[in-house]
Protein backbone atom coordinates (compact mmCIF):
# COMPACT_ATOMS: atom_id res chain seq x y z
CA UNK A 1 27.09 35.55 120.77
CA UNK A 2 28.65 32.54 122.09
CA UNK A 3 27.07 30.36 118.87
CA UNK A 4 29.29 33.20 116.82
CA UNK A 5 32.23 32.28 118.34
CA UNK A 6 32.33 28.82 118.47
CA UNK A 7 31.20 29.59 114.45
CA UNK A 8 34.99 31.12 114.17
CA UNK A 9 36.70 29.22 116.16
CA UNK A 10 35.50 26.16 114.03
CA UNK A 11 36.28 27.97 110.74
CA UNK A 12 39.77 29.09 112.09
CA UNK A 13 40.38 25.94 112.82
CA UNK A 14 39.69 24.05 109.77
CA UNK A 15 41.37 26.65 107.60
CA UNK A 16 44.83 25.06 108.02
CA UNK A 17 43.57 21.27 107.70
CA UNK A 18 42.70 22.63 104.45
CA UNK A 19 45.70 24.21 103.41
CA UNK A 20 47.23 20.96 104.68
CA UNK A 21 45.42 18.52 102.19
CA UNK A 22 45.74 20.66 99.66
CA UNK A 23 49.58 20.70 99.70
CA UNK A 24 51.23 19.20 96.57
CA UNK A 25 53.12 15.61 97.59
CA UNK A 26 56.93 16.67 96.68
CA UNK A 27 58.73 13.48 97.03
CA UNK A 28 57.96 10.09 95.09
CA UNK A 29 56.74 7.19 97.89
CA UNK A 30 57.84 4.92 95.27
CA UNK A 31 60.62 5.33 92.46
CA UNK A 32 61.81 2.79 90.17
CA UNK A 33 63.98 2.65 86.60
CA UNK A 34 64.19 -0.47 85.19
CA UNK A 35 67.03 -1.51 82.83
CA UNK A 36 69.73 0.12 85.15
CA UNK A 37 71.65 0.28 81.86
CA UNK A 38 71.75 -0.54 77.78
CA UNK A 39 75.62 -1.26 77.11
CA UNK A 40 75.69 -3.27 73.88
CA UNK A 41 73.33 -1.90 71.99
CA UNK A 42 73.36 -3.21 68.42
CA UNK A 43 74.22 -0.86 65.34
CA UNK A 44 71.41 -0.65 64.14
CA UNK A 45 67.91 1.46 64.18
CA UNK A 46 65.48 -0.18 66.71
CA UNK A 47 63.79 0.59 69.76
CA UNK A 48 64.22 0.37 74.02
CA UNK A 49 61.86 0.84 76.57
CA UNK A 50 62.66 1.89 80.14
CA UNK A 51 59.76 1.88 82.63
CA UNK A 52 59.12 4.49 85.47
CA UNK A 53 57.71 3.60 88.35
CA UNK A 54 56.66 6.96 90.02
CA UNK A 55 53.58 8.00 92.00
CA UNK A 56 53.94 11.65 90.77
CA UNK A 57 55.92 13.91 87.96
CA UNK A 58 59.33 13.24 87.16
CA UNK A 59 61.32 14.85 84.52
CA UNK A 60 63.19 13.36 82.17
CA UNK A 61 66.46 14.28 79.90
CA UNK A 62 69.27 13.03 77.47
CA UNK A 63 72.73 14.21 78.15
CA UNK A 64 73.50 14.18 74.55
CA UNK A 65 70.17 13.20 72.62
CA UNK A 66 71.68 13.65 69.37
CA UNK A 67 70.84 9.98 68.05
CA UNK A 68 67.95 8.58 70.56
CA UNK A 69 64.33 10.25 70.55
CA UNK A 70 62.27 9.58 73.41
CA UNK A 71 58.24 9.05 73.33
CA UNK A 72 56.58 8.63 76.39
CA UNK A 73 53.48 6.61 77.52
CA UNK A 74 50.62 7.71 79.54
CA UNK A 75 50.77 6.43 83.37
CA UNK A 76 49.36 3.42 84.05
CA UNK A 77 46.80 2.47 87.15
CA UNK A 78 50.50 0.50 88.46
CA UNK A 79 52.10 4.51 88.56
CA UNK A 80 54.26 3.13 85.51
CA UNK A 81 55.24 5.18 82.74
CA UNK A 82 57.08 3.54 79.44
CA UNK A 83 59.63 5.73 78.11
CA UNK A 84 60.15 4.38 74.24
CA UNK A 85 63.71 5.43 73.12
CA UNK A 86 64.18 5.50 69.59
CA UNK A 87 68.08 4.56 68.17
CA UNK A 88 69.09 5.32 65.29
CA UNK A 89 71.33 3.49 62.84
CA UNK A 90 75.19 3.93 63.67
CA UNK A 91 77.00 3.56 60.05
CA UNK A 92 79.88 4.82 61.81
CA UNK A 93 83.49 3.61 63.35
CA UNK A 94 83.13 3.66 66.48
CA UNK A 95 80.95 3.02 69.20
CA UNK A 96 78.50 5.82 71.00
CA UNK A 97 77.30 6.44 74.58
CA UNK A 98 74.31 8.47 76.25
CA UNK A 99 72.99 8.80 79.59
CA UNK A 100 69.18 9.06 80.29
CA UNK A 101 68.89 11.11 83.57
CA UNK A 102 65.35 10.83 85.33
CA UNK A 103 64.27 13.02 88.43
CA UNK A 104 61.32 13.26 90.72
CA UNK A 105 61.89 15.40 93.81
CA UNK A 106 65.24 14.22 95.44
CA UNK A 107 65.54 11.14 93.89
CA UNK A 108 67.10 10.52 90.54
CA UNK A 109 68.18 7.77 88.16
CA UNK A 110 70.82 7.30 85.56
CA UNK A 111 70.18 5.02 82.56
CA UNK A 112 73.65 4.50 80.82
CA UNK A 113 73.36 3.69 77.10
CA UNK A 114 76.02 2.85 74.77
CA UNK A 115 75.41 1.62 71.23
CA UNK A 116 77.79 -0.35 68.90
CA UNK A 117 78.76 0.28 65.27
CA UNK A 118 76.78 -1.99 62.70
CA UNK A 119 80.21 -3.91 61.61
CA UNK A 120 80.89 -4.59 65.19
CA UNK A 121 77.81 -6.96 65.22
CA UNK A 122 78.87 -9.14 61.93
CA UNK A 123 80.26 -12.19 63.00
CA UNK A 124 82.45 -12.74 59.81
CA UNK A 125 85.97 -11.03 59.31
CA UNK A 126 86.45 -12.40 56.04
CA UNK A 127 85.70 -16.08 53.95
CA UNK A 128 88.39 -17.87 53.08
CA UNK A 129 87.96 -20.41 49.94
CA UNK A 130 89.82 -23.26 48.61
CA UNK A 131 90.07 -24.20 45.51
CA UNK A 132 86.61 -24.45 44.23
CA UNK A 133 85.13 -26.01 47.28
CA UNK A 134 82.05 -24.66 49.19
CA UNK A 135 81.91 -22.97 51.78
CA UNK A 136 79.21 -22.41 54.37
CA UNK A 137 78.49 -19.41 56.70
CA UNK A 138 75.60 -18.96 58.96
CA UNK A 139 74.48 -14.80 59.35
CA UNK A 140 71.69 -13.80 60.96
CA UNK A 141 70.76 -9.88 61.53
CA UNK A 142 68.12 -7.83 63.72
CA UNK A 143 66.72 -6.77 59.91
CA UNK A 144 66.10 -7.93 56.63
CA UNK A 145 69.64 -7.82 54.27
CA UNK A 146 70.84 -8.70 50.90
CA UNK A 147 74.25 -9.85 49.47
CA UNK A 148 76.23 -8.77 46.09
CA UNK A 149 79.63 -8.88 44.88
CA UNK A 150 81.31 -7.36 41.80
CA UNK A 151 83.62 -10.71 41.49
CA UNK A 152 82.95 -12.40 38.60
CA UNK A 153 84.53 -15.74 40.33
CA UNK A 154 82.39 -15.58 43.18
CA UNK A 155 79.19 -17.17 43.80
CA UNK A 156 76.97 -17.65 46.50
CA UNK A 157 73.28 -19.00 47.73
CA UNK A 158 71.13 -17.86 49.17
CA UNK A 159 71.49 -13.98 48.29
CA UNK A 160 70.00 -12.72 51.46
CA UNK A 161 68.10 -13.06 54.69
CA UNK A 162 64.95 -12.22 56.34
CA UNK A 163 65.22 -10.49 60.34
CA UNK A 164 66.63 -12.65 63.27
CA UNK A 165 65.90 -15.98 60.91
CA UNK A 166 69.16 -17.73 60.96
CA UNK A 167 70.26 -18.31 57.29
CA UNK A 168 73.33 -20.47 56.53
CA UNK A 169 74.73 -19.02 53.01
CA UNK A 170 76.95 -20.91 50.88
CA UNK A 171 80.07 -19.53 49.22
CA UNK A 172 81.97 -20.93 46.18
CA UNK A 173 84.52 -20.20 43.73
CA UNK A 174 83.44 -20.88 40.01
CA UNK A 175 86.81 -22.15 39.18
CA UNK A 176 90.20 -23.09 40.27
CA UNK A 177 92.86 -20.10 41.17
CA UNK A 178 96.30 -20.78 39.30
CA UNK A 179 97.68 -17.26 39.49
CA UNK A 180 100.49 -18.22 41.77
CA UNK A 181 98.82 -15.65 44.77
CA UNK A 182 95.68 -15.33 46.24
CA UNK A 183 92.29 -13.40 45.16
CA UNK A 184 90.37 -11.18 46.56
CA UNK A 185 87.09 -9.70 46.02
CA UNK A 186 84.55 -7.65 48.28
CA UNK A 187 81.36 -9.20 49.33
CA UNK A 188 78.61 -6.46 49.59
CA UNK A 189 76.02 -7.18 52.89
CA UNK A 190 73.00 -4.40 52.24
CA UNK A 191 70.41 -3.56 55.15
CA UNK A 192 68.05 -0.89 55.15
CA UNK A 193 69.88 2.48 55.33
CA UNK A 194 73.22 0.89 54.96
CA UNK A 195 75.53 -1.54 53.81
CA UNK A 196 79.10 -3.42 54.79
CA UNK A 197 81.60 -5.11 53.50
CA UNK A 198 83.08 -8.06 54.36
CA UNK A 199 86.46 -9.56 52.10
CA UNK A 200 86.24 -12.23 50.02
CA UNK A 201 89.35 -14.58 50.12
CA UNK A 202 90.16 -17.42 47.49
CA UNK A 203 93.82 -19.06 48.29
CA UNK A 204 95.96 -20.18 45.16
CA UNK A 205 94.62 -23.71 43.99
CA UNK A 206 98.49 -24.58 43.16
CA UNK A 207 99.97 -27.38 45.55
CA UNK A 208 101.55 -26.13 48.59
CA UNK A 209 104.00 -27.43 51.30
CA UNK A 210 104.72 -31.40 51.25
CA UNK A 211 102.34 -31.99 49.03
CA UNK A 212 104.01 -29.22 46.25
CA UNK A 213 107.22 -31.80 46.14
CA UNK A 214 107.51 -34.41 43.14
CA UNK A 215 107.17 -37.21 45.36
CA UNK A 216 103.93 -40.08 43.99
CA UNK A 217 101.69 -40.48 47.01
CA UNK A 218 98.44 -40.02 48.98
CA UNK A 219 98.34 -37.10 51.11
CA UNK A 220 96.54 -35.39 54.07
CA UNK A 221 94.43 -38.60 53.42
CA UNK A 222 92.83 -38.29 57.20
CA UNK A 223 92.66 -33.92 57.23
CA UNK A 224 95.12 -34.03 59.86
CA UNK A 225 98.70 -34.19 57.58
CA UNK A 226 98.81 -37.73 57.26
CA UNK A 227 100.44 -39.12 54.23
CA UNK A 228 101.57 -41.60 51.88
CA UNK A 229 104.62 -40.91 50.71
CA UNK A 230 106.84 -42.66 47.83
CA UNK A 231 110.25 -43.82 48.82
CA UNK A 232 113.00 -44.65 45.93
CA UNK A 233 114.84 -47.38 48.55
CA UNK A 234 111.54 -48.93 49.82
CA UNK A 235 108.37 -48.80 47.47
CA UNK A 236 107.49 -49.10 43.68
CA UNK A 237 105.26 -47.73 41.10
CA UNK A 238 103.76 -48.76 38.34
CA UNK A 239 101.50 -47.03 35.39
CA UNK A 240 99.39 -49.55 33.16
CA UNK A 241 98.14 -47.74 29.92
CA UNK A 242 94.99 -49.45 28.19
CA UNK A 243 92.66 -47.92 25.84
CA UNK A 244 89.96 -46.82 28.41
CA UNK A 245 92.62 -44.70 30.71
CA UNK A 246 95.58 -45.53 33.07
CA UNK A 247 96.37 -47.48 36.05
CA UNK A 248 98.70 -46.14 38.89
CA UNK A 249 100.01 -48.12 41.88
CA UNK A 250 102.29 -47.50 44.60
CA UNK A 251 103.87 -50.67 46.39
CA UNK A 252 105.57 -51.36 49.30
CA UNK A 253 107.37 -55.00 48.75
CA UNK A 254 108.37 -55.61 51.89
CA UNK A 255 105.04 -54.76 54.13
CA UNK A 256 103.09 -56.24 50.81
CA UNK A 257 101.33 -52.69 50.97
CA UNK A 258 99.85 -51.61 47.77
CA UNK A 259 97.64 -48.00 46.59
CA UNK A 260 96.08 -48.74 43.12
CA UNK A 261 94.25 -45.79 41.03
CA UNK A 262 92.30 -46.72 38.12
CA UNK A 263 90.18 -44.16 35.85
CA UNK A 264 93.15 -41.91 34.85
CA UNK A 265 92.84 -40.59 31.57
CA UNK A 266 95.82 -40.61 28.59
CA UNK A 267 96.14 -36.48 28.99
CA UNK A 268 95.66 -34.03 31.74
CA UNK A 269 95.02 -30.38 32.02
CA UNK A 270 94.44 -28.17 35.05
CA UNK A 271 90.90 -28.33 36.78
CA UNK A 272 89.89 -31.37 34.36
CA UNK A 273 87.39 -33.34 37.00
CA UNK A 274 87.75 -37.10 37.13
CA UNK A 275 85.61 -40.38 38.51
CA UNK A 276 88.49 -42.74 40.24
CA UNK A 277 88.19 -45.80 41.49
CA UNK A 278 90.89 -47.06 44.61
CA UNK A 279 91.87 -49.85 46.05
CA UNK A 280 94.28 -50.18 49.04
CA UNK A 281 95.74 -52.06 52.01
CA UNK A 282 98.32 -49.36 53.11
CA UNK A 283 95.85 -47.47 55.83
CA UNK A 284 93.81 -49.38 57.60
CA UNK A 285 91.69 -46.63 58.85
CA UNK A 286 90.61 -46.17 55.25
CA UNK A 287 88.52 -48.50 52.90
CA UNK A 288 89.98 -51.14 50.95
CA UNK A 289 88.19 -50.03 47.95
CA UNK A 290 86.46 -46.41 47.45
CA UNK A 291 85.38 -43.87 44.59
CA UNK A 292 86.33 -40.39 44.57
CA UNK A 293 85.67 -37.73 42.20
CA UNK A 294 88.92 -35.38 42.00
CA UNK A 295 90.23 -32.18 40.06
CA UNK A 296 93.49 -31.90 38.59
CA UNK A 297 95.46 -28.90 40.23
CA UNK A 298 98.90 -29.05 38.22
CA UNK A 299 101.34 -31.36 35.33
CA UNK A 300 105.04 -31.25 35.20
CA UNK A 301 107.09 -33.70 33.72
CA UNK A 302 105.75 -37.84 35.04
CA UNK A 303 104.03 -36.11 37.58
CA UNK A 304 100.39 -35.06 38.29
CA UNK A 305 99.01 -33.64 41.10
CA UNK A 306 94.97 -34.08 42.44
CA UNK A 307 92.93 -32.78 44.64
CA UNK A 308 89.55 -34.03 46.25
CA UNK A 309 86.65 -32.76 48.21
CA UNK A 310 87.92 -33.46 51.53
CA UNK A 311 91.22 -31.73 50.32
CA UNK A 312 92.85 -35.22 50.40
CA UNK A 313 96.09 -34.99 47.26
CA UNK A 314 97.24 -37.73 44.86
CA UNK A 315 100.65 -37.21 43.16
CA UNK A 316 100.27 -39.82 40.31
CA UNK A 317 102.38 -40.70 37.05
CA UNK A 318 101.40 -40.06 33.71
């Protein structure tokens, strides 16, 4: 009899300790979201991953979960779980925000996520040509892309780009704009899914500002404004025909200061290219004798206006 009961009381005993260990753990000894956040996303379709560190279930939810999809990893022997969130492309206007909401027990997390429109990650507004004078831009995009234009003015090299490779693309005008205004065409930037576009700008090649008057000179000769300017009281010119082209010279008498230009042909006409030769004492921050190859922008009456590469302008006589 008394081996019976000390059978129960054992059994009675041990039936709670049971019950005990056998109760489900309810609150997380250890809960961790890493990134707190994802606030400039770019536009387009790629991938996130935020890892869970949990040491049981937690639940997991979108607030909006219209454009992210969520695929989840198995837990690791760390207690971490990868959540893999999967953004699509946003073609549109305007930027886009979700919040991923985790929860285990008591304890819950809030991933903020906000995504930007594809044209809000091109670094380019618009490019801006001059005359017929390259111009370089460097792109680079989280894909592979391609570039086109309708513009039959408009060329360009290379035509496209591979993902995150840094590609500097240059831009050029196939010929000189005399139409008194600007042009414009629309440069075409194709990724997978979608496309952009990004305005192509070529000013009017006609002279402009000082440089427009019908004044003999050298200007914007340092790409800072500085000039050489012809002045009736002060300074001469001269124009030597031969057979083989013209000379012009500028001279200033009383400083003994003297701009020579030899290689000018007997006729002009708008965006003719020539070889010249110079020689000069007037600027002593520039050589005494240099060769330029220059492109002739405009003729009216004696006077001719040039332009070089480093957008440095000649008024000469003809």
């Amino acid at each position: 009899m008394k081996r019976f009961l000390l059978l129960f009381v054992f059994v009675a005993l041990a039936v709670p300790a049971c019950k005990k260990a056998e109760e489900k753990q309810t609150e997380p000894s250890v809960f961790k979201v890493t990134p707190k956040g994802a606030d400039s996303e770019n536009g387009f379709a790629h991938s996130i991953s935020v890892k869970v560190t949990c040491d049981i279930d937690f639940e997991y939810a979108l607030e909006d979960g219209s454009w992210i999809t969520i695929n989840a990893s198995d837990k690791d022997s760390r207690n971490i779980t990868t959540l893999v969130l999967d953004i699509e492309l946003n073609a549109g206007e305007a930027s886009r925000h979700d919040v991923l909401n985790i929860t285990s027990g008591s304890k819950k997390a809030s991933v903020s996520i906000t995504q930007n429109t594809i044209s809000a990650g091109i670094s380019i507004q618009d490019v801006r040509l001059k005359y017929i004078f390259p111009q370089e831009v460097s792109l680079q995009f989280p894909v592979d892309w391609t570039l086109s234009s309708d513009a039959s003015w408009l060329e360009f090299e290379p035509a496209g780009g591979s993902m995150n490779i840094i590609t500097n693309v240059q831009f050029k005008a196939k010929d000189f704009n005399f139409t008194g205004e600007a042009r414009t065409a629309n440069l075409l930037i194709s990724f997978p899914g979608t496309s952009i576009t990004v305005p192509m700008v070529q000013e009017d090649s006609n002279p402009t500002g000082a440089y427009a008057e019908k004044l003999y000179g050298l200007y914007n000769y340092d790409k800072a404004g500085s000039s050489v300017i012809y002045s009736p009281l002060a300074n001469q010119t001269n124009l030597v025909k031969k057979n083989d082209g013209s000379i012009f010279r500028l001279v200033s008498p009383g400083e003994a200061k003297m701009y020579e230009i030899s290689g000018l042909p007997a006729s002009y006409a708008p965006a003719d290219s020539l070889h010249l030769t110079i020689y000069q004492n007037w600027v002593s921050s520039l050589a005494f004798r240099s060769e330029k190859d220059v492109w002739v922008l405009k003729t009216e009456d004696s006077f001719v206006w040039l332009i070089d590469e480093d957008e440095c302008g000649y008024v000469v006589k003809k």
